[in-house]
PDB file of N, CA and C in Angstrom:
ATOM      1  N   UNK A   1      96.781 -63.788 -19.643  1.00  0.00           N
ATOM      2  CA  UNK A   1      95.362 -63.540 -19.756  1.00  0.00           C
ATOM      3  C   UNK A   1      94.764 -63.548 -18.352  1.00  0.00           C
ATOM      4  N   UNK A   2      94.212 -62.172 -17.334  1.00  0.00           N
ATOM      5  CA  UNK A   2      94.196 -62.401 -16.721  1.00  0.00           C
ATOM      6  C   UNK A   2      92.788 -62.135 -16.261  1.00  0.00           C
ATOM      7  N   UNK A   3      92.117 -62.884 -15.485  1.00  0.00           N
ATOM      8  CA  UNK A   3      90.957 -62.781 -15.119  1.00  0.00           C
ATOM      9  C   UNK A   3      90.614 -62.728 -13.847  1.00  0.00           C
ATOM     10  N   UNK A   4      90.865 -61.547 -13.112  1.00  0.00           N
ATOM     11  CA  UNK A   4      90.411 -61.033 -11.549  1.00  0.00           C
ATOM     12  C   UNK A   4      90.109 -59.927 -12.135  1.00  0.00           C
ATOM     13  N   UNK A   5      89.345 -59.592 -11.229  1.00  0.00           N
ATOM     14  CA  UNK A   5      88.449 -58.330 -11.008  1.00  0.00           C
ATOM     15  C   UNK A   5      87.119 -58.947 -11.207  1.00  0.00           C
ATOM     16  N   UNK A   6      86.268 -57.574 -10.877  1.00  0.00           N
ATOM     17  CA  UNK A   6      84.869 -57.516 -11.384  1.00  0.00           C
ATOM     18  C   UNK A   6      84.469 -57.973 -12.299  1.00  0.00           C
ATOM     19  N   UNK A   7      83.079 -59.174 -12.160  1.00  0.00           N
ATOM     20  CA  UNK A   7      82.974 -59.392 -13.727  1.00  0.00           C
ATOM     21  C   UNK A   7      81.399 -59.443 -13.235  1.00  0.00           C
ATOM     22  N   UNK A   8      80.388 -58.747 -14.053  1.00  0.00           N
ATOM     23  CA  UNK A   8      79.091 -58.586 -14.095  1.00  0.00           C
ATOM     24  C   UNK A   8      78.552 -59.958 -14.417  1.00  0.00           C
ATOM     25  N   UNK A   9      77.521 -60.420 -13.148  1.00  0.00           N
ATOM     26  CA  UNK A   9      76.802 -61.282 -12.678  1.00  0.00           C
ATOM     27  C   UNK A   9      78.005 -62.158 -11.680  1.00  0.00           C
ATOM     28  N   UNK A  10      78.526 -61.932 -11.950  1.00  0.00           N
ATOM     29  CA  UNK A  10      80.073 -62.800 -10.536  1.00  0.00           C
ATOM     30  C   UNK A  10      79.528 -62.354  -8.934  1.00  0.00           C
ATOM     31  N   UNK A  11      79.946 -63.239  -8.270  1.00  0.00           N
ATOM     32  CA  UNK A  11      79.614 -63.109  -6.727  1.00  0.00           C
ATOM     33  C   UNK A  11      78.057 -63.423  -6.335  1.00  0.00           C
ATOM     34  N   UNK A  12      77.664 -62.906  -4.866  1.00  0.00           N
ATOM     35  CA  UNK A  12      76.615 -63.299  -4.020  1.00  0.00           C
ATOM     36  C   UNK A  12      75.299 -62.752  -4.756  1.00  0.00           C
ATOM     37  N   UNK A  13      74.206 -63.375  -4.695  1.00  0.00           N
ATOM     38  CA  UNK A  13      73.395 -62.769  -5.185  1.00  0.00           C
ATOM     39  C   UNK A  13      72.551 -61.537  -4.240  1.00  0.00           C
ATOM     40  N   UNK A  14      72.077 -60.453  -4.196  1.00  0.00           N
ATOM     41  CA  UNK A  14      71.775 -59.528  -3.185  1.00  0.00           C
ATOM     42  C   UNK A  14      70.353 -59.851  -2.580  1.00  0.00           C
ATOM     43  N   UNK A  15      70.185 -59.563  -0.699  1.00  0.00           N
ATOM     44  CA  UNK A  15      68.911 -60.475  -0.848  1.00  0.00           C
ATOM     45  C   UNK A  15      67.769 -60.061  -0.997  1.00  0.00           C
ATOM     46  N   UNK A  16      67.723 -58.840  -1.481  1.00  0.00           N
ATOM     47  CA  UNK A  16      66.317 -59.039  -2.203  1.00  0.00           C
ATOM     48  C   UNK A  16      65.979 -59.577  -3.457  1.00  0.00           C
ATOM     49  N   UNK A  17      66.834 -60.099  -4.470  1.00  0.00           N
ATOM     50  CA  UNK A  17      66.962 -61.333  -5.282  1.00  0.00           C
ATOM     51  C   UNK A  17      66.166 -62.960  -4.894  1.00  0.00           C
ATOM     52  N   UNK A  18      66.802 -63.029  -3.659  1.00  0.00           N
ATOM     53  CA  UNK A  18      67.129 -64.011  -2.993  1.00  0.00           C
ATOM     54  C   UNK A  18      65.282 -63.686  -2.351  1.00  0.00           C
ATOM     55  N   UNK A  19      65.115 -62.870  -1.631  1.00  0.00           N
ATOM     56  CA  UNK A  19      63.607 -62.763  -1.278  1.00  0.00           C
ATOM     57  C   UNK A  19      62.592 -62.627  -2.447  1.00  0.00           C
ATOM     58  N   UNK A  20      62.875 -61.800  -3.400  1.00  0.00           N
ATOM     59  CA  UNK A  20      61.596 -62.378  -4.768  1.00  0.00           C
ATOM     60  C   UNK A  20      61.745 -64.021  -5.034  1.00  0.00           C
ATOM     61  N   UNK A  21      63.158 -64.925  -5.401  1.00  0.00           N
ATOM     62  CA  UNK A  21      62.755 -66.086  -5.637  1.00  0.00           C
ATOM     63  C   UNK A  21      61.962 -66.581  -4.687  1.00  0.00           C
ATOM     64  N   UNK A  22      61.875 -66.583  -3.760  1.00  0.00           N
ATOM     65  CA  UNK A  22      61.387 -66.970  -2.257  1.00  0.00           C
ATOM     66  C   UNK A  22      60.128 -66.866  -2.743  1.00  0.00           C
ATOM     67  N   UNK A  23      59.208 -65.457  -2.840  1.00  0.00           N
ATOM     68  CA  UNK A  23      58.025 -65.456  -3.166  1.00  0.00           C
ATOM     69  C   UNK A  23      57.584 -65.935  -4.255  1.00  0.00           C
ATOM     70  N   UNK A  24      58.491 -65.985  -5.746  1.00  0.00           N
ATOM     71  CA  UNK A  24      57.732 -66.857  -6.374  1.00  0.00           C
ATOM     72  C   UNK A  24      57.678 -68.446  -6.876  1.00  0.00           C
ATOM     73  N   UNK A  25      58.450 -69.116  -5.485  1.00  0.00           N
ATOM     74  CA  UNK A  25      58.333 -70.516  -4.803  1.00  0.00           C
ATOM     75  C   UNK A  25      57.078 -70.484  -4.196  1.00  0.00           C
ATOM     76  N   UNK A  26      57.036 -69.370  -3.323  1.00  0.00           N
ATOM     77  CA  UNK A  26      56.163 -70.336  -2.475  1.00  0.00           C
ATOM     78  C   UNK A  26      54.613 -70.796  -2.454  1.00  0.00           C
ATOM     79  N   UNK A  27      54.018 -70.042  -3.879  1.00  0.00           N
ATOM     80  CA  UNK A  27      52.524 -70.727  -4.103  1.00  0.00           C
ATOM     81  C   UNK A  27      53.129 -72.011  -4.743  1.00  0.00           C
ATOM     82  N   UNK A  28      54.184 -72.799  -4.854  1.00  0.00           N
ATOM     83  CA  UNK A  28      54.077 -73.986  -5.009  1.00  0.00           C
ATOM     84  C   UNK A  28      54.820 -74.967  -4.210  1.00  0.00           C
ATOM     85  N   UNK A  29      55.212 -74.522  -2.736  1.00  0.00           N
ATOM     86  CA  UNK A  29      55.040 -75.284  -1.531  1.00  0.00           C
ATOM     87  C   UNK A  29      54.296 -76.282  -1.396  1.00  0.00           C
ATOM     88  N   UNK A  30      53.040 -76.442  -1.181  1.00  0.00           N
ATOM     89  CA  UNK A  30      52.062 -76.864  -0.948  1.00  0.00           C
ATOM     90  C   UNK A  30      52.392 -78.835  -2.746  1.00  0.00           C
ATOM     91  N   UNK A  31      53.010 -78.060  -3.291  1.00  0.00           N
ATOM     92  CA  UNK A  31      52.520 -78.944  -4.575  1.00  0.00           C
ATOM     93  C   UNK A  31      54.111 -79.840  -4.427  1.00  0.00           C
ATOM     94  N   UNK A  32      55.298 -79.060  -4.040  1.00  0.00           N
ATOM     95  CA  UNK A  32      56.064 -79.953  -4.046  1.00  0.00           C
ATOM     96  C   UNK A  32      56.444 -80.715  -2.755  1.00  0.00           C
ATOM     97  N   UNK A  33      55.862 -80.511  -1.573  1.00  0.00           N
ATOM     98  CA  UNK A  33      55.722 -81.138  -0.334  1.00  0.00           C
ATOM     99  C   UNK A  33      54.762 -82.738  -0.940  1.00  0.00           C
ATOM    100  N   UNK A  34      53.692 -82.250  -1.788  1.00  0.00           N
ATOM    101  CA  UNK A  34      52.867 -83.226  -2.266  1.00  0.00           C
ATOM    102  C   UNK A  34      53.913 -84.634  -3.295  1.00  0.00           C
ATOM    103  N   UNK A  35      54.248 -83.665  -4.282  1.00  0.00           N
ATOM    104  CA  UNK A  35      55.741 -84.424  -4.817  1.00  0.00           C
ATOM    105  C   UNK A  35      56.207 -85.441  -4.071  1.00  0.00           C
ATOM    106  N   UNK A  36      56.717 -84.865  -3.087  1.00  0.00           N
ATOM    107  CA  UNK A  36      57.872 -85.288  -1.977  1.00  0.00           C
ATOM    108  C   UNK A  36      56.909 -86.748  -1.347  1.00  0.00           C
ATOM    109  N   UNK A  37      56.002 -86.598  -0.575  1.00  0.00           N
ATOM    110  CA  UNK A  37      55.423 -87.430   0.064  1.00  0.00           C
ATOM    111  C   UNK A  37      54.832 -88.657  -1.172  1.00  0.00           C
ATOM    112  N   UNK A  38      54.468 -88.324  -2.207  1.00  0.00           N
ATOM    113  CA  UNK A  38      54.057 -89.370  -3.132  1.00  0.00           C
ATOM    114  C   UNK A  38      55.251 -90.204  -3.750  1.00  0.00           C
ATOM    115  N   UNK A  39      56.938 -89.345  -3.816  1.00  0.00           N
ATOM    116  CA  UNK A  39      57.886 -89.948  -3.766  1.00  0.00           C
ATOM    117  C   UNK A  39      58.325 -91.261  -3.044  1.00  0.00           C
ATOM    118  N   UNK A  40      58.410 -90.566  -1.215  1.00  0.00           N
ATOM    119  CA  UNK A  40      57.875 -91.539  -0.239  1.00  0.00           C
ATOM    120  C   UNK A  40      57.400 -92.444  -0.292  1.00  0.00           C
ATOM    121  N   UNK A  41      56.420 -92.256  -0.588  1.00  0.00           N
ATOM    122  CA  UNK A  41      54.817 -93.350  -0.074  1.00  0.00           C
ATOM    123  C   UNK A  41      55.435 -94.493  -1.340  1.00  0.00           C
ATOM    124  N   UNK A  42      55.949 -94.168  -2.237  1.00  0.00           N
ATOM    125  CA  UNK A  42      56.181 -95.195  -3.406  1.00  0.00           C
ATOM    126  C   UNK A  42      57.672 -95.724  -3.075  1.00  0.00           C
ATOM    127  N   UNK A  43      58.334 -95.488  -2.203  1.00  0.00           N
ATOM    128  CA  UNK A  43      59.444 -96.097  -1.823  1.00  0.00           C
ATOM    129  C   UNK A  43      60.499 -95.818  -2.373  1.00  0.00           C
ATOM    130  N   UNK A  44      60.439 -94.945  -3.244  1.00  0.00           N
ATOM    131  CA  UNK A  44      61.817 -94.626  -4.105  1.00  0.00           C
ATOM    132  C   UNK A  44      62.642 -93.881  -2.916  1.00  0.00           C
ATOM    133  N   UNK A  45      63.744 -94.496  -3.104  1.00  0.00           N
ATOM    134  CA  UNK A  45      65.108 -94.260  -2.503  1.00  0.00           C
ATOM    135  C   UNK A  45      65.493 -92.992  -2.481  1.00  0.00           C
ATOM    136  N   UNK A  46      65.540 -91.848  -3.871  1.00  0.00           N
ATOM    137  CA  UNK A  46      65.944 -90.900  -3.615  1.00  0.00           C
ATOM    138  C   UNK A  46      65.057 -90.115  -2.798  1.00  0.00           C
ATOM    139  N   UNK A  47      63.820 -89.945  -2.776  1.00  0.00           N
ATOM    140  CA  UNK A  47      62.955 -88.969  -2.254  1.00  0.00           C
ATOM    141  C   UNK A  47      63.024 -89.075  -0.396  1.00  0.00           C
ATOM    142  N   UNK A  48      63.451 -90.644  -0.070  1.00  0.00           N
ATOM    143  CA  UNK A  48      63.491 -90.821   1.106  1.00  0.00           C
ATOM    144  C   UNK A  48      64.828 -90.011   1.795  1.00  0.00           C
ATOM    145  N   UNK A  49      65.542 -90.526   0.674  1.00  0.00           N
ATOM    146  CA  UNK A  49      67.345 -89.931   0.934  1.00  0.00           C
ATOM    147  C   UNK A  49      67.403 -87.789   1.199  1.00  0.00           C
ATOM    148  N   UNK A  50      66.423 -87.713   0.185  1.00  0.00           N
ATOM    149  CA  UNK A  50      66.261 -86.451   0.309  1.00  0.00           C
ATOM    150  C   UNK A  50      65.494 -85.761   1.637  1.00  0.00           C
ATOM    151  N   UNK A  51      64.491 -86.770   1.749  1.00  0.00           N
ATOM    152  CA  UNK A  51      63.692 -86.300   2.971  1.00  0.00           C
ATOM    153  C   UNK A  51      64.370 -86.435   4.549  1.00  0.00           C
ATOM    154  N   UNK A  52      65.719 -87.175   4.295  1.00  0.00           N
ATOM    155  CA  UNK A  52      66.362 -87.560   5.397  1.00  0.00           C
ATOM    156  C   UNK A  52      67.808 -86.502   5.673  1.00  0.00           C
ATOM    157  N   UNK A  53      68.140 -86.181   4.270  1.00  0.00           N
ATOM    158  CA  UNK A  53      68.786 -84.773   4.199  1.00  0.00           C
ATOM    159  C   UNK A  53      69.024 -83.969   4.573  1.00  0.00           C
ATOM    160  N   UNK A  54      67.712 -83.486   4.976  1.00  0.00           N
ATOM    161  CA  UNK A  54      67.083 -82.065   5.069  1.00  0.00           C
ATOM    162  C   UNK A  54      66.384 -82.000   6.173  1.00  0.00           C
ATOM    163  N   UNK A  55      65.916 -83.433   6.638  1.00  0.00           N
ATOM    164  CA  UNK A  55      65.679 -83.726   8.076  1.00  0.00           C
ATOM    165  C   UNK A  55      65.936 -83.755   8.853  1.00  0.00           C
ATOM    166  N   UNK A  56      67.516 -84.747   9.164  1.00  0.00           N
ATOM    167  CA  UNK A  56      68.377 -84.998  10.087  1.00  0.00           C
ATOM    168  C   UNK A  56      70.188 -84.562   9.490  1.00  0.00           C
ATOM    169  N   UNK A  57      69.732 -84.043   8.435  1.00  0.00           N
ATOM    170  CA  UNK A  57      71.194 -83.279   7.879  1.00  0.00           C
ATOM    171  C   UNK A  57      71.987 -84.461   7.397  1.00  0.00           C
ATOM    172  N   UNK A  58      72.750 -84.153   6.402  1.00  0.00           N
ATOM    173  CA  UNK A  58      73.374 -84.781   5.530  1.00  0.00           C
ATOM    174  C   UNK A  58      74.495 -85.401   6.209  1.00  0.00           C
ATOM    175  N   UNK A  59      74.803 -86.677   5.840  1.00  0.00           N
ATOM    176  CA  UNK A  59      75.954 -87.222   7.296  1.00  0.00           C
ATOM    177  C   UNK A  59      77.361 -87.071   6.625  1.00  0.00           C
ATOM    178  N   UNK A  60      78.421 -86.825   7.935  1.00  0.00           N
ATOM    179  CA  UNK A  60      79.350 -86.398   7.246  1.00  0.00           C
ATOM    180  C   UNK A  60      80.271 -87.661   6.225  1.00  0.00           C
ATOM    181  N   UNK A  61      81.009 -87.176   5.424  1.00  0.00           N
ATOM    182  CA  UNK A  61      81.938 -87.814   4.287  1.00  0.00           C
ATOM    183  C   UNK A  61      83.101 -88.056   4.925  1.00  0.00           C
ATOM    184  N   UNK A  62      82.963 -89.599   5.335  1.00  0.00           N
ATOM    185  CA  UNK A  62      84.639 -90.101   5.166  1.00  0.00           C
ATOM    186  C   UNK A  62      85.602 -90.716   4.453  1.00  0.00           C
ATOM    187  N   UNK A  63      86.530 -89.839   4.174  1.00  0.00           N
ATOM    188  CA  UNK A  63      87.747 -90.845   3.004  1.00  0.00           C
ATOM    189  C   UNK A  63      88.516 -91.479   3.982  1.00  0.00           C
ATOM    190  N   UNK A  64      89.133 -92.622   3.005  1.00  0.00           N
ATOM    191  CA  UNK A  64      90.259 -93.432   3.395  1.00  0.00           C
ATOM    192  C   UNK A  64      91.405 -93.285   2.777  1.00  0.00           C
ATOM    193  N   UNK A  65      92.686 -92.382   2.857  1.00  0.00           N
ATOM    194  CA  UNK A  65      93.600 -92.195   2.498  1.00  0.00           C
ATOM    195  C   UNK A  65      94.703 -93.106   2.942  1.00  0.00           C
ATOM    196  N   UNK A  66      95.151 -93.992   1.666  1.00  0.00           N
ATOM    197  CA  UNK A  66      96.626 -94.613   2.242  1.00  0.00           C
ATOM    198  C   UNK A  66      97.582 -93.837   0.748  1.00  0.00           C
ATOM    199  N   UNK A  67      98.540 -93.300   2.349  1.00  0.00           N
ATOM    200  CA  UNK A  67     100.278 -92.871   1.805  1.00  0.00           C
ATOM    201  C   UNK A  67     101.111 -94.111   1.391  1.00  0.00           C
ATOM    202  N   UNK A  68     102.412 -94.387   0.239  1.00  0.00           N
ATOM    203  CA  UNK A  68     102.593 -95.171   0.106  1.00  0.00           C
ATOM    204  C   UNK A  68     103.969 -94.492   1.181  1.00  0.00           C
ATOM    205  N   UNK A  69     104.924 -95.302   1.711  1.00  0.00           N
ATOM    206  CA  UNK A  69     105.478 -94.876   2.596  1.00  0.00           C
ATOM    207  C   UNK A  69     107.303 -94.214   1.907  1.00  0.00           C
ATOM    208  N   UNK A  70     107.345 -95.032   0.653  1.00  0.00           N
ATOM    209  CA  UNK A  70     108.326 -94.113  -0.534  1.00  0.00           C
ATOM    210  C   UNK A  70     107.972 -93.024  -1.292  1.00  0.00           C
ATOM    211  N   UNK A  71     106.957 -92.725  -1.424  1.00  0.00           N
ATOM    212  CA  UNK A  71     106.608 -91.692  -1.811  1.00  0.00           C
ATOM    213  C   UNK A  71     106.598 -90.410  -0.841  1.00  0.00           C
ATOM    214  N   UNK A  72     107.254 -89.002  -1.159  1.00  0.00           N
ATOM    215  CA  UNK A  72     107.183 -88.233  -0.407  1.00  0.00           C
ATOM    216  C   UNK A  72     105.792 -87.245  -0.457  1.00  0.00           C
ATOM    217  N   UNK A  73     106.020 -86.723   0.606  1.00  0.00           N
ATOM    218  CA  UNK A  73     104.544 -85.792   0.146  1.00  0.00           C
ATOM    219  C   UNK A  73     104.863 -84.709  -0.375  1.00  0.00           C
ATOM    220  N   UNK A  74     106.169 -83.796  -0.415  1.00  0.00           N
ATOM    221  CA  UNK A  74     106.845 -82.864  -1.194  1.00  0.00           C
ATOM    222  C   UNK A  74     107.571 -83.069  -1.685  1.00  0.00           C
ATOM    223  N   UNK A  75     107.891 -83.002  -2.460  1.00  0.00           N
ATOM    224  CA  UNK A  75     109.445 -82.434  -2.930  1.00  0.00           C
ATOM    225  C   UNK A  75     110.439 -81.678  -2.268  1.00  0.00           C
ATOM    226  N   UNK A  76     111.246 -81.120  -1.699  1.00  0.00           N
ATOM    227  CA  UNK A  76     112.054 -80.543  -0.703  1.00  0.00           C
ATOM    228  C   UNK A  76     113.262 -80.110  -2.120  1.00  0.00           C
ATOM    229  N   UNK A  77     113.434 -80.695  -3.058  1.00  0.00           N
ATOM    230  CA  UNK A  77     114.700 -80.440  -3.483  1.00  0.00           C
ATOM    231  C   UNK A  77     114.177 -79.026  -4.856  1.00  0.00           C
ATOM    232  N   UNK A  78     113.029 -79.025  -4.941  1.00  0.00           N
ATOM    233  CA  UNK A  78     112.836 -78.177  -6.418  1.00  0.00           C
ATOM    234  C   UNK A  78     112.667 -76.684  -5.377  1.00  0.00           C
TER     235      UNK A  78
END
C-alpha cells in the first residue's frame, strides 16, 4: 500500500495563502498583544514563558544520553 506521490492539500502552503491569513490576523493584533500583557501583569508562567520565546528565542534542548557499554549500537552480524 503505497503512499508517495501527490496528495491534494500535502506540502507548503503558497504565499499568498500565507499573506491573506496575515491580513485577516492583523485587525486583531492590537487585542492579542492586550491578551499577552494582561497574561503578564497576572504572573502566569506561561504567558511570561511565551513572551520570552519569542523575545530572546527559545533556548536550546539538551539530552543526556548514557550508552550501556554491552550493548552494541548495531548489529554487524544481520
Amino acid at each position: 500500500m503505497s503512499r508517495g506521490g501527490k496528495r491534494e492539500g500535502s506540502g507548503r502552503k503558497s504565499k499568498a495563502d500565507e499573506v491573506q491569513l496575515i491580513e485577516k490576523l492583523g485587525p486583531l493584533e492590537n487585542k492579542a498583544f492586550k491578551a499577552l500583557e494582561e497574561g503578564i501583569e497576572s504572573g502566569d508562567f506561561k504567558y511570561v514563558q511565551l513572551f520570552y520565546h519569542y523575545f530572546a528565542g527559545k533556548p536550546r534542548e539538551t539530552k543526556d544520553i548514557n550508552l550501556a557499554s554491552e550493548q552494541p549500537l548495531f548489529n554487524l552480524d544481520e
